[in-house]
Protein backbone atom coordinates (compact mmCIF):
# COMPACT_ATOMS: atom_id res chain seq x y z
CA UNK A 1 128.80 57.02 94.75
CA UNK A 2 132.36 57.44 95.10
CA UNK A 3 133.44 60.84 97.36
CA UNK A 4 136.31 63.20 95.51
CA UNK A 5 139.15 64.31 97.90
CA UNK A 6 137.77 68.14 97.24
CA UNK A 7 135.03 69.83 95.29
CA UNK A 8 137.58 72.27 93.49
CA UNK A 9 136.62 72.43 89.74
CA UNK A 10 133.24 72.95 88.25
CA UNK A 11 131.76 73.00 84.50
CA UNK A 12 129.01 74.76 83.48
CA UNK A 13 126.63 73.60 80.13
CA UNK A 14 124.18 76.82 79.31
CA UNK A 15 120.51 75.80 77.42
CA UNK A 16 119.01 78.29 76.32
CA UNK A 17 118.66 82.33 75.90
CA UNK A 18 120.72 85.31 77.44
CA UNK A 19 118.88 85.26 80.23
CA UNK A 20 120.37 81.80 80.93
CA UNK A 21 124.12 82.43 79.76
CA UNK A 22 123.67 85.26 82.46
CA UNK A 23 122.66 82.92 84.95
CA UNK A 24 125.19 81.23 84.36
CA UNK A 25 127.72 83.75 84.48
CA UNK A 26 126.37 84.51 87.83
CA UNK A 27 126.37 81.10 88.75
CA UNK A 28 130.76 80.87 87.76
CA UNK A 29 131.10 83.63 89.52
CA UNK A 30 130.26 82.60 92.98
CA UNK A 31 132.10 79.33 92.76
CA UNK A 32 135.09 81.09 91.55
CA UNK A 33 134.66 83.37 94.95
CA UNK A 34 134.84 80.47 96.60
CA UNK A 35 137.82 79.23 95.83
CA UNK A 36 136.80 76.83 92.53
CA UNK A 37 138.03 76.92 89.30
CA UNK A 38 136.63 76.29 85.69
CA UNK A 39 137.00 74.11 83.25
CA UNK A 40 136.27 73.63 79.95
CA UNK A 41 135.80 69.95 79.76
CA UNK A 42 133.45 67.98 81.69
CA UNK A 43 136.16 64.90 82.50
CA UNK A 44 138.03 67.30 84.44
CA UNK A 45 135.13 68.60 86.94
CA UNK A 46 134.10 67.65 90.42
CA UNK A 47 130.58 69.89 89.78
CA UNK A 48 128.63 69.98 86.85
CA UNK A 49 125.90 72.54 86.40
CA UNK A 50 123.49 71.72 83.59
CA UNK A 51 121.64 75.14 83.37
CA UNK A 52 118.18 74.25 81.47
CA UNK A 53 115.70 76.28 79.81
CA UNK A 54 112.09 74.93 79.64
CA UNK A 55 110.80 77.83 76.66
CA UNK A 56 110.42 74.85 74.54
CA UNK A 57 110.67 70.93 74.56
CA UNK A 58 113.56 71.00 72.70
CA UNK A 59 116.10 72.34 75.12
CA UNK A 60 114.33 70.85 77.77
CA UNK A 61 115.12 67.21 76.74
CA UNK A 62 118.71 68.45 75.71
CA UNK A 63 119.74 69.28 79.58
CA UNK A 64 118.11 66.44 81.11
CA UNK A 65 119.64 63.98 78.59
CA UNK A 66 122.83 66.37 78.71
CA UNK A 67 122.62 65.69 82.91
CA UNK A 68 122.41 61.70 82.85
CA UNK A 69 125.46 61.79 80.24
CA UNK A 70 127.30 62.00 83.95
CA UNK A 71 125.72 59.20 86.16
CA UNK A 72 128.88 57.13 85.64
CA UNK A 73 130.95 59.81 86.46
CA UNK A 74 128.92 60.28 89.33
CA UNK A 75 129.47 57.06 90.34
CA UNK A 76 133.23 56.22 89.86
CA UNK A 77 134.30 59.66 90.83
CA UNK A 78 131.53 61.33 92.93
CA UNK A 79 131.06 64.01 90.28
CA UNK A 80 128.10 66.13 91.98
CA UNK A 81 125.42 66.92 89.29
CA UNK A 82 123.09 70.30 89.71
CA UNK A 83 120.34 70.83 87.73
CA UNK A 84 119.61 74.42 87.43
CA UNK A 85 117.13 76.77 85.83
CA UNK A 86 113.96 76.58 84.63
CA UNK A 87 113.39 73.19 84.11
CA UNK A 88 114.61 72.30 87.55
CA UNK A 89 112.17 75.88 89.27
CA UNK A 90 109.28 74.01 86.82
CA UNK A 91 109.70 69.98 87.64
CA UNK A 92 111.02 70.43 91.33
CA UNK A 93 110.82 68.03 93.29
CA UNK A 94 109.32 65.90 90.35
CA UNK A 95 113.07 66.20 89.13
CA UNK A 96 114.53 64.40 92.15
CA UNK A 97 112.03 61.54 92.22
CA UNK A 98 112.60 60.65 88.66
CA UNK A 99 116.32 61.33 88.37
CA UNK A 100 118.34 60.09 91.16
CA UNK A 101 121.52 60.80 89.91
CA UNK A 102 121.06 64.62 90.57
CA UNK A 103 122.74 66.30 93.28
CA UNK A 104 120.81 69.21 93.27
CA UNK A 105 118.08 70.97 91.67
CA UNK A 106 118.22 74.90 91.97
CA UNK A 107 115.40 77.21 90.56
CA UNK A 108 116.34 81.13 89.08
CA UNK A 109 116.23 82.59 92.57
CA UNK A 110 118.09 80.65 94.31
CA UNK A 111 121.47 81.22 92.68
CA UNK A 112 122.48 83.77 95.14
CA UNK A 113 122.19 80.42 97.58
CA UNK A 114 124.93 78.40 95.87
CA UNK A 115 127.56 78.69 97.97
CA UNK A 116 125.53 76.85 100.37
CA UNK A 117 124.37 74.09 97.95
CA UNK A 118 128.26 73.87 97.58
CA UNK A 119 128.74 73.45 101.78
CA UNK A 120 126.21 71.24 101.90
CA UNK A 121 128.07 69.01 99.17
CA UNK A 122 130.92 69.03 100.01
CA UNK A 123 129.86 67.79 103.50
CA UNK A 124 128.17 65.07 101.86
CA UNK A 125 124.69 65.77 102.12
CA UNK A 126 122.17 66.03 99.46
CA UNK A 127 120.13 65.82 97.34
CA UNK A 128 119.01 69.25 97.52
CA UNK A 129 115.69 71.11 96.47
CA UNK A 130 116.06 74.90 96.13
CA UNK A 131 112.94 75.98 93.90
CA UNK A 132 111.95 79.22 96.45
CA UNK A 133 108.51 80.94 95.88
CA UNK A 134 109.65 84.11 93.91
CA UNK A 135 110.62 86.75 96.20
CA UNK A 136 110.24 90.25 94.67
CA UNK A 137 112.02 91.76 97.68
CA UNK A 138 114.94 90.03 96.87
CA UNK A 139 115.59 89.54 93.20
CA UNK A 140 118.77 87.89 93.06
CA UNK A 141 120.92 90.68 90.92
CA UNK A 142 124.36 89.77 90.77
CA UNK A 143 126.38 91.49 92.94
CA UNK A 144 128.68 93.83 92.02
CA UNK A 145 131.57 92.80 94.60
CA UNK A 146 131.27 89.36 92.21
CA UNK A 147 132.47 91.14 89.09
CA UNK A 148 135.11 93.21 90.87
CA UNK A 149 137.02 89.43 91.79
CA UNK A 150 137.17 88.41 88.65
CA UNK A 151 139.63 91.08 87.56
CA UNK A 152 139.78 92.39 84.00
CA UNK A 153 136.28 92.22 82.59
CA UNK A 154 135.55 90.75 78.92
CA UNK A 155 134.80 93.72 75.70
CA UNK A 156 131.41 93.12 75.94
CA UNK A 157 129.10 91.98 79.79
CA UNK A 158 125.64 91.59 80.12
CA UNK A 159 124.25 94.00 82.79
CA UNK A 160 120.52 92.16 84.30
CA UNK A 161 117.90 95.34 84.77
CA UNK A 162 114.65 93.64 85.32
CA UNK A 163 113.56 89.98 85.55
CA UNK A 164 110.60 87.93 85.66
CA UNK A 165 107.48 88.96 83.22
CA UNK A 166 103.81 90.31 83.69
CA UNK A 167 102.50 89.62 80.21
CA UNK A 168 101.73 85.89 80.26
CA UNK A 169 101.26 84.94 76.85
CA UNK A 170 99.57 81.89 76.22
CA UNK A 171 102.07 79.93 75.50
CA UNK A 172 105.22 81.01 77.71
CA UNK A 173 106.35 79.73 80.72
CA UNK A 174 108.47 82.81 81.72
CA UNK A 175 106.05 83.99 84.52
CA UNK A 176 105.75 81.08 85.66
CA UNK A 177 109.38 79.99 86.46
CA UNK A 178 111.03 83.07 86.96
CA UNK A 179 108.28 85.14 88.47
CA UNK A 180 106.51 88.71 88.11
CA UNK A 181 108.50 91.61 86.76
CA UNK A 182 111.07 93.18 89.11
CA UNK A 183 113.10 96.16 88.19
CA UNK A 184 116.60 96.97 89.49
CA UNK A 185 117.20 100.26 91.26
CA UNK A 186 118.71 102.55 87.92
CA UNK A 187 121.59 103.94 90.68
CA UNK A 188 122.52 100.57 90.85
CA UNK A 189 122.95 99.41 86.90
CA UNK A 190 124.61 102.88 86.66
CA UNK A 191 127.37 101.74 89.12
CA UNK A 192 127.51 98.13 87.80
CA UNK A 193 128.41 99.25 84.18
CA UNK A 194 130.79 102.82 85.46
CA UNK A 195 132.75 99.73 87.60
CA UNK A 196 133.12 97.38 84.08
CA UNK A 197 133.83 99.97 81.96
CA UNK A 198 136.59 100.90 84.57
CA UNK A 199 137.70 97.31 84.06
CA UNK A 200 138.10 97.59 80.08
CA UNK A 201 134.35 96.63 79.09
CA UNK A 202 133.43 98.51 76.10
CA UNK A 203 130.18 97.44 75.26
CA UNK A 204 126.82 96.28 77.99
CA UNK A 205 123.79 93.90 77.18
CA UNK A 206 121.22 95.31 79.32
CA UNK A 207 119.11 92.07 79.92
CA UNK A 208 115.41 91.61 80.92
CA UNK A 209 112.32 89.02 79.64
CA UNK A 210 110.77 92.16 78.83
CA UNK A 211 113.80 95.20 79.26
CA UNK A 212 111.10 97.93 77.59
CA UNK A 213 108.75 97.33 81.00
CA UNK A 214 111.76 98.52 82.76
CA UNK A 215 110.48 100.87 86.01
CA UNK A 216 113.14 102.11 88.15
CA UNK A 217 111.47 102.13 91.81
CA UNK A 218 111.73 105.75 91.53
CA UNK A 219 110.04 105.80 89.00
CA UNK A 220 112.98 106.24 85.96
CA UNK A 221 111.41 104.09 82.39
CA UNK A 222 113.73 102.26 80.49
CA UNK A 223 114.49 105.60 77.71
CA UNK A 224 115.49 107.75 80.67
CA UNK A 225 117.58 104.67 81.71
CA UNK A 226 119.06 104.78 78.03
CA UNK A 227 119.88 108.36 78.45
CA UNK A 228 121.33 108.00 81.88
CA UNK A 229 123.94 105.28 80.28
CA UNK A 230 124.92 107.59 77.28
CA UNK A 231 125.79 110.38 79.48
CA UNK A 232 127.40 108.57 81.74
CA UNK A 233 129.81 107.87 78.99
CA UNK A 234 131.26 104.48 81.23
CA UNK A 235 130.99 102.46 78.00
CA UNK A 236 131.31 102.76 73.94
CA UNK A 237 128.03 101.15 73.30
CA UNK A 238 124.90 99.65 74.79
CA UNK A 239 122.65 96.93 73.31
CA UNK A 240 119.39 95.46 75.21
CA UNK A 241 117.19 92.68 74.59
CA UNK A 242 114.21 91.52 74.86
CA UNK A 243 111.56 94.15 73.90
CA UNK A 244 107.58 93.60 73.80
CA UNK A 245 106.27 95.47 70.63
CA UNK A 246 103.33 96.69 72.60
CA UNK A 247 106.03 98.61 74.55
CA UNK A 248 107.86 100.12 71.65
CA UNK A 249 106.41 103.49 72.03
CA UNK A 250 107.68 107.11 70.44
CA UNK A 251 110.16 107.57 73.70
CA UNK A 252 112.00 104.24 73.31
CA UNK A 253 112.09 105.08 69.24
CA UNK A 254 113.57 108.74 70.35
CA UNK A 255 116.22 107.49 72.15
CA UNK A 256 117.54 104.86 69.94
CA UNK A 257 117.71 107.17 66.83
CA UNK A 258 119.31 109.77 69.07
CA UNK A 259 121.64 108.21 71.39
CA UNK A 260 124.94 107.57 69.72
CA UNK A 261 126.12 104.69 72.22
CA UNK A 262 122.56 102.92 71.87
CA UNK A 263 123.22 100.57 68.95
CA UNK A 264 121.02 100.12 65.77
CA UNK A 265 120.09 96.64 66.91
CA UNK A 266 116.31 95.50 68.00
CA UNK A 267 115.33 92.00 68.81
CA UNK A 268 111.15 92.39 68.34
CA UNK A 269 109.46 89.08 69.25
CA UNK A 270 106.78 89.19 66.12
CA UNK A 271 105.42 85.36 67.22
CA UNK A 272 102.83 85.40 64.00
CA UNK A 273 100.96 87.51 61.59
CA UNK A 274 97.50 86.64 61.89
CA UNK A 275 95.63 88.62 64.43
CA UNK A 276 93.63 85.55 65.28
CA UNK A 277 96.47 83.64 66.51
CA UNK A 278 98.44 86.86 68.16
CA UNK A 279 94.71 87.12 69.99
CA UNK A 280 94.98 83.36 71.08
CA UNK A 281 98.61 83.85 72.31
CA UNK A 282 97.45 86.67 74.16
CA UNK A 283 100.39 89.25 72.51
CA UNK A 284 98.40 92.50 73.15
CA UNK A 285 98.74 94.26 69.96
CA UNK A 286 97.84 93.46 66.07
CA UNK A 287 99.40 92.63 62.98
CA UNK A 288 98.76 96.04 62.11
CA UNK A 289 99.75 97.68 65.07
CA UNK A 290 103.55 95.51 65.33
CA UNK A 291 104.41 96.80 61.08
CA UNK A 292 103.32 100.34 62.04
CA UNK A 293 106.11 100.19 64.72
CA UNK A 294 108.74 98.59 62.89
CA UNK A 295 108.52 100.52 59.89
CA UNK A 296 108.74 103.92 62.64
CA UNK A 297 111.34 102.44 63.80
CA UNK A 298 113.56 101.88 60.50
CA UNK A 299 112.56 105.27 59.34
CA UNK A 300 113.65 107.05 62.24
CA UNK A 301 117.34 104.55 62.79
CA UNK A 302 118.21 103.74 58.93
CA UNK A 303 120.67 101.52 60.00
CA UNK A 304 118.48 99.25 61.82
CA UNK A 305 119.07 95.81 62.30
CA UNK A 306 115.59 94.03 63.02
CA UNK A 307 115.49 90.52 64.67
CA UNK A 308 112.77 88.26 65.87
CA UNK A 309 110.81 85.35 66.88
CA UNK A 310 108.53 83.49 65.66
CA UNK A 311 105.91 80.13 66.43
CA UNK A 312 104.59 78.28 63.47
CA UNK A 313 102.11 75.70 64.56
CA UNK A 314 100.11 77.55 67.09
CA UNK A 315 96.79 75.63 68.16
CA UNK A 316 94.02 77.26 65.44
CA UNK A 317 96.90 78.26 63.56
CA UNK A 318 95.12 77.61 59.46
CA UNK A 319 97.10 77.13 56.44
CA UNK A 320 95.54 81.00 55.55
CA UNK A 321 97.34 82.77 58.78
CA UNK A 322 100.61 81.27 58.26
CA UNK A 323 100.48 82.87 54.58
CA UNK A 324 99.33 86.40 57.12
CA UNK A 325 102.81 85.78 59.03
CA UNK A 326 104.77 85.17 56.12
CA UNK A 327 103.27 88.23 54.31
CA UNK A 328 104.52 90.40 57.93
CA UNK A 329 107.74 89.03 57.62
CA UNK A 330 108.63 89.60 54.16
CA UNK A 331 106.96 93.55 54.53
CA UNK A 332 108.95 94.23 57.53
CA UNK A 333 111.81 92.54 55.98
CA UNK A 334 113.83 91.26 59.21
CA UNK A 335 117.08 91.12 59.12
CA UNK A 336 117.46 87.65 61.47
CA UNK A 337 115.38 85.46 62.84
CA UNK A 338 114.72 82.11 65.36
CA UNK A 339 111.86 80.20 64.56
CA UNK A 340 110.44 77.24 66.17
CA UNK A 341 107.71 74.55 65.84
CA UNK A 342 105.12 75.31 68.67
CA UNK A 343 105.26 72.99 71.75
CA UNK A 344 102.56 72.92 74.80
CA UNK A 345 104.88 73.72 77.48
CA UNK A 346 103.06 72.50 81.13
CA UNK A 347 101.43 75.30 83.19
CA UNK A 348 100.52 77.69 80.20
CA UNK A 349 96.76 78.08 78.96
CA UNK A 350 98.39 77.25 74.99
CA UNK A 351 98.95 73.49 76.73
CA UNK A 352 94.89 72.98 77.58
CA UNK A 353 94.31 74.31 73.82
CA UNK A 354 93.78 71.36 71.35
CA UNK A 355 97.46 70.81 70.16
CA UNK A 356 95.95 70.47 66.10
CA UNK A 357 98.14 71.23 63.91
CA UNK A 358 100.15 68.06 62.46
CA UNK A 359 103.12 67.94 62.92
CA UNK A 360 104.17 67.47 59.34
CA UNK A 361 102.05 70.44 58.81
CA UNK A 362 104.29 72.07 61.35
CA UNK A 363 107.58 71.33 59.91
CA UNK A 364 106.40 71.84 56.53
CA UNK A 365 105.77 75.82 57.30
CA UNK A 366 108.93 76.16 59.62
CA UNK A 367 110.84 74.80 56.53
CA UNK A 368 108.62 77.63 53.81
CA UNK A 369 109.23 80.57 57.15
CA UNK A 370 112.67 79.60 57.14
CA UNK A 371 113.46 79.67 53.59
CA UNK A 372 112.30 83.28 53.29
CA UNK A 373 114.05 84.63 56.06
CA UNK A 374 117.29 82.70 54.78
CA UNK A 375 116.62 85.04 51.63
CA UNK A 376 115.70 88.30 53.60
CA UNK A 377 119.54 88.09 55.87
CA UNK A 378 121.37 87.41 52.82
CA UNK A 379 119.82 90.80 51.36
CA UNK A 380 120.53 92.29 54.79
CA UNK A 381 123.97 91.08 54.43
CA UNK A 382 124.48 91.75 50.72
CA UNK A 383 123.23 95.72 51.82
CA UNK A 384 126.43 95.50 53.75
CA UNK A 385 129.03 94.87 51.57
CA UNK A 386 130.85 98.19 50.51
CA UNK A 387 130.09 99.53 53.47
CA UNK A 388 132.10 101.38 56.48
CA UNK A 389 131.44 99.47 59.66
CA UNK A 390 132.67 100.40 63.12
CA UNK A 391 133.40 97.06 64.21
CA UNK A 392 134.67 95.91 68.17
CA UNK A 393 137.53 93.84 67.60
CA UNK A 394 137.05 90.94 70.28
CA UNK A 395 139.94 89.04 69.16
CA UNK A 396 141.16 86.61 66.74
CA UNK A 397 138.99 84.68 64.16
CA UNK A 398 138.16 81.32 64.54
CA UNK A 399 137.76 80.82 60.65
CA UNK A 400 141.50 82.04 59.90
CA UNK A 401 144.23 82.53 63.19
CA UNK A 402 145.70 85.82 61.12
CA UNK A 403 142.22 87.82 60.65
CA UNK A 404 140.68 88.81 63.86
CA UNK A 405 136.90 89.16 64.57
CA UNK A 406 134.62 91.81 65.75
CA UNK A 407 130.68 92.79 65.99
CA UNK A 408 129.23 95.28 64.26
CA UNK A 409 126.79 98.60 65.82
CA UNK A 410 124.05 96.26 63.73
CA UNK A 411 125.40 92.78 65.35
CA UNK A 412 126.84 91.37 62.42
CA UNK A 413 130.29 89.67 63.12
CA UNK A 414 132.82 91.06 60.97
CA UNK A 415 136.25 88.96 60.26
CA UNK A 416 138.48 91.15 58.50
CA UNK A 417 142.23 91.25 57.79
CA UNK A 418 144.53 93.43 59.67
CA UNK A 419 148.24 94.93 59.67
CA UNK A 420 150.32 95.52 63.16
CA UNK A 421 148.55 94.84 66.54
CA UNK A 422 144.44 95.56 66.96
CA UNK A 423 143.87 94.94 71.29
CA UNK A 424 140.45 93.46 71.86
CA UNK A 425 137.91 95.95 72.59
CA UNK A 426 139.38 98.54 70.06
CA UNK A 427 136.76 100.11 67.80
CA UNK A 428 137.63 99.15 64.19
CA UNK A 429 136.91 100.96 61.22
CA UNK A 430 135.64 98.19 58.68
CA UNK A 431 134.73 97.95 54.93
CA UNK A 432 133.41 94.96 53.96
CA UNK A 433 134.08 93.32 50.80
CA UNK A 434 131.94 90.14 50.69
CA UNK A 435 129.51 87.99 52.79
CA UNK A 436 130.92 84.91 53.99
CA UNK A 437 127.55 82.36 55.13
CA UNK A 438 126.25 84.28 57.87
CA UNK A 439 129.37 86.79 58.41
CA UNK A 440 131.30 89.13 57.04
CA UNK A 441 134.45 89.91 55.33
CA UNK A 442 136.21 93.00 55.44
CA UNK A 443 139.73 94.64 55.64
CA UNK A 444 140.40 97.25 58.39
CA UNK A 445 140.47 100.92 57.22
CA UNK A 446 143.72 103.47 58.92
CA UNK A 447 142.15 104.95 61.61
CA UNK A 448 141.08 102.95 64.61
CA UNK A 449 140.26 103.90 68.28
CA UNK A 450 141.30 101.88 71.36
């Protein structure tokens, strides 16, 4: 392997959910405090950071095929490769003995420790193995002196609250890669999001496998958190993601129909409709019991904008409880959707259940699941049009250089047409005139706050 003169630019590829992208944020940030910069093509790095996810197969293959795409760069340039994430906290060392073009493989909790990786590197040494035993006493939160040397923040930051997960469903591998639940202090995600709104952030993603668990040491639960934000008054709006549904009680459906800086956006992991396969996944509640909730919940927030995942395919999973999950789906009427073919993942109880449903059988009923929730977000989307939407501008439109693009309180992305100068992270009175595939169009209204 060929040695670079320096270790100054890195690029980081992201698998997987928010939790990840955060992770990744985290992971830029430190390099950048240490004197790296980024880059947005791989040819032009010294350190590549594949960031995996191991939720499903899918993604799984993607960054280990994504991290051998750079063994000849490793070689004729001494491009260091990292593995990091869940696959690498999952496979450890199993990584390094199979794939000895890696550099280094760093688990979830050991982020805060890449700086070191980075000394070690650069000195020469390596491979490395940094897959820590989950430490709740240190959780790994990104500092806040990270964010402050960055300088101007982005319109919208994802604030972590909680991590890890205490639920383990039968088929998730969450609890077992990134450890039990541990909550942030709430003093602490108060001063993280005062300091970015200070820095021109307008809008935080409070992030958490489970952000509904949320338990302030002090005992604060994740409503009074809620409440603590919209007084506080630091930011324009506040989203959060991911909720359990047998943690959506009456407080959490209080404060989202009464805070006006909580948005009318919930991302509900429904998995299935059959209480015999939500019993085998170990979910905790019932058919019944998840449409109860969800129907509160759009009665008491109107504009509601209900997302969710879903597992066809489940071991046991008959032809009879897909029709169960289909018939959930269509009463609760979700706006969005992912939806996935079940895969054993290692380490769960799903992977010693007999894997039995074909897979043809599989793809035929993500194909029927996916068709009707196609049908149910363009009704969600057709709703829309006519409509007054408060929309943060976050800059210009990919589709068309002249129209500039923006979210909606609901999370649909509005492109819309605009005369004179709109700054990212001004809030944008909308009305949409059409839906454009899985967006909107619309042309800005005269009154506008920045």
């Amino acid at each position: 392997m060929s040695t670079p003169a320096s270790l100054s630019t890195f690029f980081i590829r992201t698998f997987g959910c928010q939790m990840n992208e955060h992770d990744s944020e985290r992971m830029a940030q430190l390099l950048l405090a240490e004197g790296l910069s980024r880059v947005d093509e791989p040819r032009l790095a010294d350190v590549i950071i594949i960031n995996s996810c191991s939720v499903r197969a899918k993604p799984e293959h993607k960054a280990l095929s994504e991290a051998g795409r750079f063994r000849k760069a490793r070689r004729s340039r001494g491009v260091r490769i990292i593995l990091a994430g869940c696959v690498a906290q999952q496979e450890a060392r199993a990584l390094l003995d199979r794939a000895d073009y890696l550099d280094a493989v760093l688990g979830p909790d050991a982020i805060a420790r890449l700086p070191r990786v980075l000394a070690e590197l650069r000195a020469g040494r390596g491979p490395i193995l940094d897959v820590a035993e989950h430490d709740a006493s240190a959780p790994g939160f990104v500092p806040l002196q990270a964010r402050r040397a960055e300088g101007p923040g982005p319109v919208s930051r994802q604030v972590t609250i909680m991590k890890g997960c205490d639920n383990f469903c039968a088929y998730c591998v969450v609890p077992l890669v990134r450890g039990r639940e541990v909550s942030r202090p709430l003093a602490d995600i108060l001063s993280e999001v005062e300091e970015l709104g200070r820095r021109g952030t307008r809008e935080v993603m409070l992030l958490g496998q489970n952000v509904n668990s949320y338990r302030d040491p002090g005992g604060a639960s994740f409503p009074e958190l809620l409440r603590r934000l919209d007084a506080q008054a630091a930011v324009q709006r506040i989203r959060f993601t991911t909720s359990h549904p047998k943690d959506l009680g009456e407080e959490l459906i209080a404060a989202m129909a009464g805070l006006p800086r909580v948005c009318e956006h919930l991302h509900l992991a429904l998995q299935a409709g059959a209480d015999g396969v939500l019993a085998r996944m170990r979910r905790g509640y019932t058919r019944e019991e998840f449409t109860r909730r969800a129907l509160r919940l759009r009665a008491e927030v109107p504009a509601l904008a209900l997302t969710t995942d879903l597992i066809v395919g489940f071991p046991g999973e008959r032809e009879a409880d897909f029709r169960e999950t289909l018939e959930v789906v269509e009463r609760v009427a979700f706006d969005g959707a992912f939806s996935f073919k079940y895969s054993p993942r290692p380490g769960t109880l799903a992977a010693s259940y007999p894997d039995d449903v074909p897979a043809a059988e599989k793809q035929s009923r993500l194909e029927r699941l996916q068709a009707l929730l196609t049908r149910l977000e363009a009704d969600s989307l057709r709703r829309l049009v006519g409509r007054e939407l408060e929309v943060l501008v976050e800059g210009p439109s990919l589709r068309d250089p002249a129209a500039l693009t923006g979210r909606s309180r609901c999370n649909r992305v509005v492109n819309f047409a605009c005369q004179g100068p709109v700054t990212p992270g001004s809030l944008v009175p909308v009305r949409v005139l059409e839906v454009r595939g899985h967006t909107l169009l619309g042309e800005r209204l005269s009154s506008a706050s920045s």
